[in-house]
N, C-alpha and C. Protein backbone atom coordinates (compact mmCIF):
# COMPACT_ATOMS: atom_id res chain seq x y z
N UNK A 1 83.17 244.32 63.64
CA UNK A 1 82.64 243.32 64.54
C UNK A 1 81.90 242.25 63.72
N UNK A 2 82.33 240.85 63.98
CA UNK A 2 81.20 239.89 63.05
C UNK A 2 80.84 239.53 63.99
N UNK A 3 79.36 239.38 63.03
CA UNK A 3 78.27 238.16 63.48
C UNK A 3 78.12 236.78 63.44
N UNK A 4 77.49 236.06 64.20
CA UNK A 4 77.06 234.62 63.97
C UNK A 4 76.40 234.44 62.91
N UNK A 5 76.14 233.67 62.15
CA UNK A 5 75.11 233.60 60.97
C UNK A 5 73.81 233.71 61.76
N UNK A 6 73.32 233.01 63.04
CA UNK A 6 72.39 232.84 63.64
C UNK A 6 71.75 234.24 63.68
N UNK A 7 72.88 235.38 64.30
CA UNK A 7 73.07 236.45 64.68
C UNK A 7 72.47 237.93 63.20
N UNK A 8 72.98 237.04 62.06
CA UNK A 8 72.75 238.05 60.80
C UNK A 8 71.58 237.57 60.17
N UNK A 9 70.75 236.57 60.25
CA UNK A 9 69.37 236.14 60.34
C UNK A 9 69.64 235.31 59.19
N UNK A 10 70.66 234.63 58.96
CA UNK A 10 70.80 233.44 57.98
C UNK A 10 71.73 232.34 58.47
N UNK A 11 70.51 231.83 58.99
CA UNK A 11 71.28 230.48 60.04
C UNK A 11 71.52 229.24 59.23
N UNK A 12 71.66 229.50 57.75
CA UNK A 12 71.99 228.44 56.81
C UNK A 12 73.23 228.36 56.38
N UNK A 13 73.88 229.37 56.53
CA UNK A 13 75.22 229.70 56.54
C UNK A 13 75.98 228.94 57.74
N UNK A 14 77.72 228.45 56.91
CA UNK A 14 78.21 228.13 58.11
C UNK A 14 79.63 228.39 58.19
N UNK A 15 79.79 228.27 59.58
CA UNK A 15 81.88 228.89 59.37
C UNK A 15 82.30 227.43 59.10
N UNK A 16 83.71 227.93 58.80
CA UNK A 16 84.79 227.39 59.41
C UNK A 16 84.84 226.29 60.29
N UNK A 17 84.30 226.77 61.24
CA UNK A 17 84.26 225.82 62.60
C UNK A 17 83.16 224.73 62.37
N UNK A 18 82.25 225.06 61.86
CA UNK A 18 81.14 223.59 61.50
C UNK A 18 81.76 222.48 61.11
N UNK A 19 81.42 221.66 61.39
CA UNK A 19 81.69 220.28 60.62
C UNK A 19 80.39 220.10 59.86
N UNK A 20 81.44 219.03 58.64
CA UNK A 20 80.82 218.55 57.76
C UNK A 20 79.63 218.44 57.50
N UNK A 21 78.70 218.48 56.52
CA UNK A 21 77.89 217.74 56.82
C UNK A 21 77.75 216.07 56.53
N UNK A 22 76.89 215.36 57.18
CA UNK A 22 77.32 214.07 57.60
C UNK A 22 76.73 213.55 55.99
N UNK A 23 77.66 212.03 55.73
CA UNK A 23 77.84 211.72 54.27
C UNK A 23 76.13 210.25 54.79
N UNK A 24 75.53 210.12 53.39
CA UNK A 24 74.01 209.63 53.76
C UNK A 24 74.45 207.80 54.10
N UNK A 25 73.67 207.92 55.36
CA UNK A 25 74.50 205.85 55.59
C UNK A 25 74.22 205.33 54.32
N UNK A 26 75.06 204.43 54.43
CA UNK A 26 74.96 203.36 53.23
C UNK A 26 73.72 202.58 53.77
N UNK A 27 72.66 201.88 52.60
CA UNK A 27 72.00 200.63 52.89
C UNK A 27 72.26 199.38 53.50
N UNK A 28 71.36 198.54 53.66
CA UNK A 28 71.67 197.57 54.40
C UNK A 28 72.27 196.33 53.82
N UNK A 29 71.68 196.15 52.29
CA UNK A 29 72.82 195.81 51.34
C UNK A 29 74.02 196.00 51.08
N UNK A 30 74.31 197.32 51.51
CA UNK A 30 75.77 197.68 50.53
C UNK A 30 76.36 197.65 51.88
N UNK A 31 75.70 197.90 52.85
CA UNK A 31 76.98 197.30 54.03
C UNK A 31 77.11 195.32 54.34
N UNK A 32 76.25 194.31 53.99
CA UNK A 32 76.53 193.47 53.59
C UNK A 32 77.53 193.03 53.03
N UNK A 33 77.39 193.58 51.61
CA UNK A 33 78.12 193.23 50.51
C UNK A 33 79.34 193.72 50.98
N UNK A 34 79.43 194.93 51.41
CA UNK A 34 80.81 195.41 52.23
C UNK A 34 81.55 194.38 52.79
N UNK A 35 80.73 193.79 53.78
CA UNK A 35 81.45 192.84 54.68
C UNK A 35 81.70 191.47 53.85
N UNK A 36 81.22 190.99 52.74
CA UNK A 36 81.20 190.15 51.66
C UNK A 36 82.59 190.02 51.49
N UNK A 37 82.91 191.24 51.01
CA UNK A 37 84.10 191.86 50.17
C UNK A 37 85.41 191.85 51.00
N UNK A 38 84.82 192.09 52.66
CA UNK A 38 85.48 192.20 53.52
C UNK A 38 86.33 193.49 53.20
N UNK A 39 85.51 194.39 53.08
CA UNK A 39 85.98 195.91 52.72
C UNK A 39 85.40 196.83 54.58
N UNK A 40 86.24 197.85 54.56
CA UNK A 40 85.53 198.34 56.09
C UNK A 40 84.34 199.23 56.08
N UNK A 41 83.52 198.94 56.52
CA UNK A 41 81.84 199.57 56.22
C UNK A 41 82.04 200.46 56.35
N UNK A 42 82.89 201.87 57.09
CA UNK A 42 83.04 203.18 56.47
C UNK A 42 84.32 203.45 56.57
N UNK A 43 85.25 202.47 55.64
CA UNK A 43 86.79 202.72 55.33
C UNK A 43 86.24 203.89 54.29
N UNK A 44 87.76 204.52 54.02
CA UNK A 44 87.91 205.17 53.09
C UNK A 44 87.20 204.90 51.25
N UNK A 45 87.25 205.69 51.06
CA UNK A 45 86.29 205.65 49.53
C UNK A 45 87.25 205.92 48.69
N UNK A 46 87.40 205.04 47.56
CA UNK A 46 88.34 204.73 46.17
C UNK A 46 87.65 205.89 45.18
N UNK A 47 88.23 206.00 44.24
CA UNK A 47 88.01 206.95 43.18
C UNK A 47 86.73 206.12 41.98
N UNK A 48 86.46 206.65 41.41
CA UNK A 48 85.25 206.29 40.02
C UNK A 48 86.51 205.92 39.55
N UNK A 49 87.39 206.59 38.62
CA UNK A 49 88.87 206.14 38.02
C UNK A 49 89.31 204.80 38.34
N UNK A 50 89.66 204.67 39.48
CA UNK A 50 90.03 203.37 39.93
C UNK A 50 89.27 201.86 40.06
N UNK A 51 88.21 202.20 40.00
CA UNK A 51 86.81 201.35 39.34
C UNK A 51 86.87 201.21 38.03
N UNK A 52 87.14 202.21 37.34
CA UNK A 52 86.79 201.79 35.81
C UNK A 52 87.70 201.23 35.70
N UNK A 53 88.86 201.40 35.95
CA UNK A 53 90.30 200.57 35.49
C UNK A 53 90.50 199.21 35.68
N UNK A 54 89.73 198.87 37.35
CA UNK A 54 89.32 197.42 37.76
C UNK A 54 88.71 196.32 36.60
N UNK A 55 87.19 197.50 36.59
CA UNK A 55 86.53 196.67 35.35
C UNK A 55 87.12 196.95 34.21
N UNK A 56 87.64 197.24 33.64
CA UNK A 56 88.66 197.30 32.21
C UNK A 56 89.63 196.10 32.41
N UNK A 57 90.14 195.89 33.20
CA UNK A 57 91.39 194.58 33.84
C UNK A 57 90.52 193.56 33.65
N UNK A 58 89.90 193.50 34.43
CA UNK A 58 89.18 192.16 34.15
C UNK A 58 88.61 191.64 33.04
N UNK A 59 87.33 192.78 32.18
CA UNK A 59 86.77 192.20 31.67
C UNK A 59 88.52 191.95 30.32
N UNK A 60 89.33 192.79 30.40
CA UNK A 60 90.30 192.18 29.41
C UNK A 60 90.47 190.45 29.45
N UNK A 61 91.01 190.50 31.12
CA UNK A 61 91.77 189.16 31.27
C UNK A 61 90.75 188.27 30.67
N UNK A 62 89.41 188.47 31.42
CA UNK A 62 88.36 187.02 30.83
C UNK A 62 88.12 187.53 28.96
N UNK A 63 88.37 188.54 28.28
CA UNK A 63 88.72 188.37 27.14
C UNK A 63 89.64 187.07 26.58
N UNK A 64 90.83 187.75 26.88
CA UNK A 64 91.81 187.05 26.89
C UNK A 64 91.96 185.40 26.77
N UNK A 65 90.92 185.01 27.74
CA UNK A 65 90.91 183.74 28.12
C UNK A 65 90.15 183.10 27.01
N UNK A 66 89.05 183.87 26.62
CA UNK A 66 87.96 183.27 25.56
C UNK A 66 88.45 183.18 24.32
N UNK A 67 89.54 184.02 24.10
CA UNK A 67 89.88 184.19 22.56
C UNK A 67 91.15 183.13 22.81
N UNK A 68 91.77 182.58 23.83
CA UNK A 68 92.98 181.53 24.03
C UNK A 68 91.91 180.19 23.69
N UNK A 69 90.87 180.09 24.89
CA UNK A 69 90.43 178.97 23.99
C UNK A 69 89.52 178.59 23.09
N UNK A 70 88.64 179.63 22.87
CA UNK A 70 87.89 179.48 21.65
C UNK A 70 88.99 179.52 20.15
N UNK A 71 90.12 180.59 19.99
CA UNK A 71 90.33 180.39 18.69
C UNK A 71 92.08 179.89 18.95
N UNK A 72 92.52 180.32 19.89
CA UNK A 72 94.14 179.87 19.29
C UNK A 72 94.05 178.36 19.79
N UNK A 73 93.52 177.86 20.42
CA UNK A 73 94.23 176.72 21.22
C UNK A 73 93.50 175.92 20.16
N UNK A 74 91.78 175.83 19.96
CA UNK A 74 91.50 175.13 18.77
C UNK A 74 91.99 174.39 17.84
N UNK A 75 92.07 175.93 17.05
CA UNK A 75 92.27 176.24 15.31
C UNK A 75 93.83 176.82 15.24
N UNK A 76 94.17 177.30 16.19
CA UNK A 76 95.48 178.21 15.20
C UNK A 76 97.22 177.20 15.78
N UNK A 77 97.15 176.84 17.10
CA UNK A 77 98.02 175.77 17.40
C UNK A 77 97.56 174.61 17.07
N UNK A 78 96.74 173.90 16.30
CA UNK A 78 97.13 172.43 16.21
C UNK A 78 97.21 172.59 14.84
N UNK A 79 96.87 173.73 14.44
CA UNK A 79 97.37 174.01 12.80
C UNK A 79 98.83 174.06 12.20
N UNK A 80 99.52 174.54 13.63
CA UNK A 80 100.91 174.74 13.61
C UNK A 80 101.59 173.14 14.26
N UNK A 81 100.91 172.28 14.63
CA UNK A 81 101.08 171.14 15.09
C UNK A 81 101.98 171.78 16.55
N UNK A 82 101.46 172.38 17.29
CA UNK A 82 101.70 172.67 18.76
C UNK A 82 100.42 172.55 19.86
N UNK A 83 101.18 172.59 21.18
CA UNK A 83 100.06 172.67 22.15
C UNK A 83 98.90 171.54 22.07
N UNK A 84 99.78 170.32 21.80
CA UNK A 84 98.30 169.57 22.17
C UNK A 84 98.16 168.82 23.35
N UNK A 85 96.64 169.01 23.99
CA UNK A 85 96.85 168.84 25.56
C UNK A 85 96.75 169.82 26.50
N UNK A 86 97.77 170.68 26.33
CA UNK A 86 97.53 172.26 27.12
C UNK A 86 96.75 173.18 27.42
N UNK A 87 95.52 173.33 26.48
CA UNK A 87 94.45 174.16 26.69
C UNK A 87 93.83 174.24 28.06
N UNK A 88 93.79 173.05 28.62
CA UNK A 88 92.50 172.69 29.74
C UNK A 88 93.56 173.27 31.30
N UNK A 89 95.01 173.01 30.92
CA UNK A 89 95.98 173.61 32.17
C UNK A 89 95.97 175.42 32.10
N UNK A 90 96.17 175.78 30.72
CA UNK A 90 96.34 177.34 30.55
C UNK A 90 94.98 177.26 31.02
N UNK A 91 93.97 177.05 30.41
CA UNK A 91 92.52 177.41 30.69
C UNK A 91 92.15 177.76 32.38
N UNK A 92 92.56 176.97 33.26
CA UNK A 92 92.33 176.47 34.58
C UNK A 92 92.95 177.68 34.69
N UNK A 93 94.23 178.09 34.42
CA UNK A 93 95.46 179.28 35.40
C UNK A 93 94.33 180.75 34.62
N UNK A 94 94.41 180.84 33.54
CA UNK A 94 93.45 182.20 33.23
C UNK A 94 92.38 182.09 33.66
N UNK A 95 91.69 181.28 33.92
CA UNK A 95 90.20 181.42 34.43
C UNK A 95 90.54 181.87 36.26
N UNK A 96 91.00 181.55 37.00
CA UNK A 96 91.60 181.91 38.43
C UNK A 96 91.91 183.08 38.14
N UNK A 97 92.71 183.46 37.39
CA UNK A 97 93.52 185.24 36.83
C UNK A 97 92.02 185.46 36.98
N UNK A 98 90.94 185.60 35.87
CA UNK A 98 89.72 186.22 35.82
C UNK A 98 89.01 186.92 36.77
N UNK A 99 89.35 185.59 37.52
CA UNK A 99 87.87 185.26 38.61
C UNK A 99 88.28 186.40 40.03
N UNK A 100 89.86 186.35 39.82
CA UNK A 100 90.75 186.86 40.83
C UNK A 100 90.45 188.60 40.53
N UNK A 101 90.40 188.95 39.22
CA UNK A 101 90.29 189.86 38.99
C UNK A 101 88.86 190.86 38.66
N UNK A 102 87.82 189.81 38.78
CA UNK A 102 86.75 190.37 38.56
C UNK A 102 85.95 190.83 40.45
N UNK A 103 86.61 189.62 41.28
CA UNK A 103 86.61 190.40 42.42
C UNK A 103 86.86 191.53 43.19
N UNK A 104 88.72 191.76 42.62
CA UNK A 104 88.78 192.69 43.08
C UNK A 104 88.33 194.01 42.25
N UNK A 105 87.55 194.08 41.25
CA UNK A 105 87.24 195.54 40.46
C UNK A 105 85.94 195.15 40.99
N UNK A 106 85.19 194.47 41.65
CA UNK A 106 83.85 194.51 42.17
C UNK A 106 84.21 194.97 43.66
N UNK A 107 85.55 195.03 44.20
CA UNK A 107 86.01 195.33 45.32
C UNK A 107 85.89 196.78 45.42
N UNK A 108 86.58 197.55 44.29
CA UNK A 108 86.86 198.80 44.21
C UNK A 108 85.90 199.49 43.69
N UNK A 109 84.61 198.88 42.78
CA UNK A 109 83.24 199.58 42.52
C UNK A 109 82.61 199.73 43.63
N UNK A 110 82.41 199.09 44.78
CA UNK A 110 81.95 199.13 46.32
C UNK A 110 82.96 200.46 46.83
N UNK A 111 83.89 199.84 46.86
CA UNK A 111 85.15 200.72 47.70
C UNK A 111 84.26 202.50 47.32
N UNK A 112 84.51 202.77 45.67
CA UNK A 112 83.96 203.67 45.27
C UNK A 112 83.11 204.60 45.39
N UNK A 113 81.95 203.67 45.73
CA UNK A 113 80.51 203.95 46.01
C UNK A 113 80.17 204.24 45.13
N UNK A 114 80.79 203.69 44.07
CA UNK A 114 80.15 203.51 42.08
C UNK A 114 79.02 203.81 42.04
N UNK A 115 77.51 204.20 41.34
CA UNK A 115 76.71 204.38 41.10
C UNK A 115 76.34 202.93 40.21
N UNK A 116 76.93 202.53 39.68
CA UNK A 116 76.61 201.41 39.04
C UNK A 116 77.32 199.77 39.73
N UNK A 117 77.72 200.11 40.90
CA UNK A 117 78.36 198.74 41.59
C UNK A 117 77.58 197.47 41.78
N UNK A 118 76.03 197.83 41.91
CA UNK A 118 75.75 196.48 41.63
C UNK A 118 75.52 196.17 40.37
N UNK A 119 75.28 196.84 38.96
CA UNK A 119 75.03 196.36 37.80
C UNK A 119 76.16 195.57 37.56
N UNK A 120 77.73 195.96 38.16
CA UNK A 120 78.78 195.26 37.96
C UNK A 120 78.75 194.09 38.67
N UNK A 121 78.11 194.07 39.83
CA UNK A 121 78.19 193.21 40.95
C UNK A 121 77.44 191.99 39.44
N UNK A 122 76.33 192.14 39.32
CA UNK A 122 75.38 191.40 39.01
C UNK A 122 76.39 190.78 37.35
N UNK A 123 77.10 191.15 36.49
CA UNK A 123 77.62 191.02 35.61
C UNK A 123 78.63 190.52 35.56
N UNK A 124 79.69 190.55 36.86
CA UNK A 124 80.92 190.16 37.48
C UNK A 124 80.54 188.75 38.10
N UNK A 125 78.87 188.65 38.98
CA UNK A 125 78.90 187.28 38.99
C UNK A 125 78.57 186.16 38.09
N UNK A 126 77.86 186.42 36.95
CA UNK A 126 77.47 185.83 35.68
C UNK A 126 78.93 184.96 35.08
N UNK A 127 79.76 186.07 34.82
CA UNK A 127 81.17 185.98 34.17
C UNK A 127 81.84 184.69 35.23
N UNK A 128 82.17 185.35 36.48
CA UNK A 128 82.33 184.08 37.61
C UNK A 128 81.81 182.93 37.42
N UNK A 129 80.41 182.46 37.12
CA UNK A 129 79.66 181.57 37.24
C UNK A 129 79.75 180.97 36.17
N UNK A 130 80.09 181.73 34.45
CA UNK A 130 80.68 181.03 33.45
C UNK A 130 81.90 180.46 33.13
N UNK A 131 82.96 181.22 34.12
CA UNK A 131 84.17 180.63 34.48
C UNK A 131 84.45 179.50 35.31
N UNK A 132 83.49 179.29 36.53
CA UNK A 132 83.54 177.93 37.24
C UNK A 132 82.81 177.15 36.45
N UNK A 133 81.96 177.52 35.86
CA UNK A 133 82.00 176.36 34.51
C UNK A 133 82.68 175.81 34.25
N UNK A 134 83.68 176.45 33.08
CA UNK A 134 84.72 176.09 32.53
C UNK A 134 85.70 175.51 33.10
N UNK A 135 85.86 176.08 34.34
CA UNK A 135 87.04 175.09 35.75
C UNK A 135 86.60 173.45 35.67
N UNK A 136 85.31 173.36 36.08
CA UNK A 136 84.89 172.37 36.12
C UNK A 136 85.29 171.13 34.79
N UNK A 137 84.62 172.29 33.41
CA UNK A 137 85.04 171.27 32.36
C UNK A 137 86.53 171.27 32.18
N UNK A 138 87.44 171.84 32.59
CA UNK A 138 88.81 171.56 32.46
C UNK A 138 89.31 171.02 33.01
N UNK A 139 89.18 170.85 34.51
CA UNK A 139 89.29 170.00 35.54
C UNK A 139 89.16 168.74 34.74
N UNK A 140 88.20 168.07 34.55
CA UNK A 140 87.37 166.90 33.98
C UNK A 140 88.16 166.56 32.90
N UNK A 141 88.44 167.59 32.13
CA UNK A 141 89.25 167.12 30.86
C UNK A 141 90.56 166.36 31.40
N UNK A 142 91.22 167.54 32.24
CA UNK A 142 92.77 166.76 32.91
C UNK A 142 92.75 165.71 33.54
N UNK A 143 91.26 165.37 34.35
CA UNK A 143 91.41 164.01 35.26
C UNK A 143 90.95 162.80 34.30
N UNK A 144 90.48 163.50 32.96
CA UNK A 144 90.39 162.02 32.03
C UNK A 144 88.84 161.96 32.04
């Protein structure tokens, strides 16, 4: 014959039949930023994995971009007598790639419930904010 847990004097115990226990609300920030993101305030939750991979993508691409125009577009194509002119068009299309991509791995550190999503948040918008920079001065360059 079994007992209830209630019944065996350890009502801390639970079956089967219990549900969950309930997951702790999010803050009033992180459901904000949720809706920021336009992510669903208690959609499903992404992996840590799939976060790091976000921020790995990105911070590559805006690599990428810095080393196109800080050293090849410079120094290493007009050395080769190529690419003159082009920097400020490639510049404009990788900086959008970046910007495109630093969103969505700030998408999936939320999604996550990362432990560190806003340090990314806060580092992802810096990077953004140095990239519309650069839009700006490229822009400017192409319109003369």
């Amino acid at each position: 014959m079994s007992t209830s847990p209630i019944e065996s004097g350890h009502p801390e115990e639970f079956t089967l039949c219990d549900p969950p226990p309930l997951a702790a609300p999010r803050s009033t920030p992180d459901r904000i930023m949720r809706q920021v993101l336009r992510l669903p305030v208690d959609g499903p939750q992404a992996s840590a994995a799939d976060a790091q991979k976000a921020f790995q993508t990105s911070i590559l691409v805006a690599t990428f971009r810095c080393l196109l125009m800080y050293i090849v577009f410079p120094f290493v194509l007009p050395a080769i007598g190529v690419a003159s002119g082009v920097g400020p068009w490639i510049g404009l299309a990788i900086s959008v790639v970046a910007i495109v991509a630093i969103v969505m791995s700030v998408r999936r550190f939320f999604r996550a419930d990362h432990s560190k999503r806003w340090h990314y948040t806060v580092l992802g918008t810096a990077v953004i904010g140095f990239l519309v920079f650069l839009i700006v001065r490229d822009v400017a360059e192409i319109l003369g």
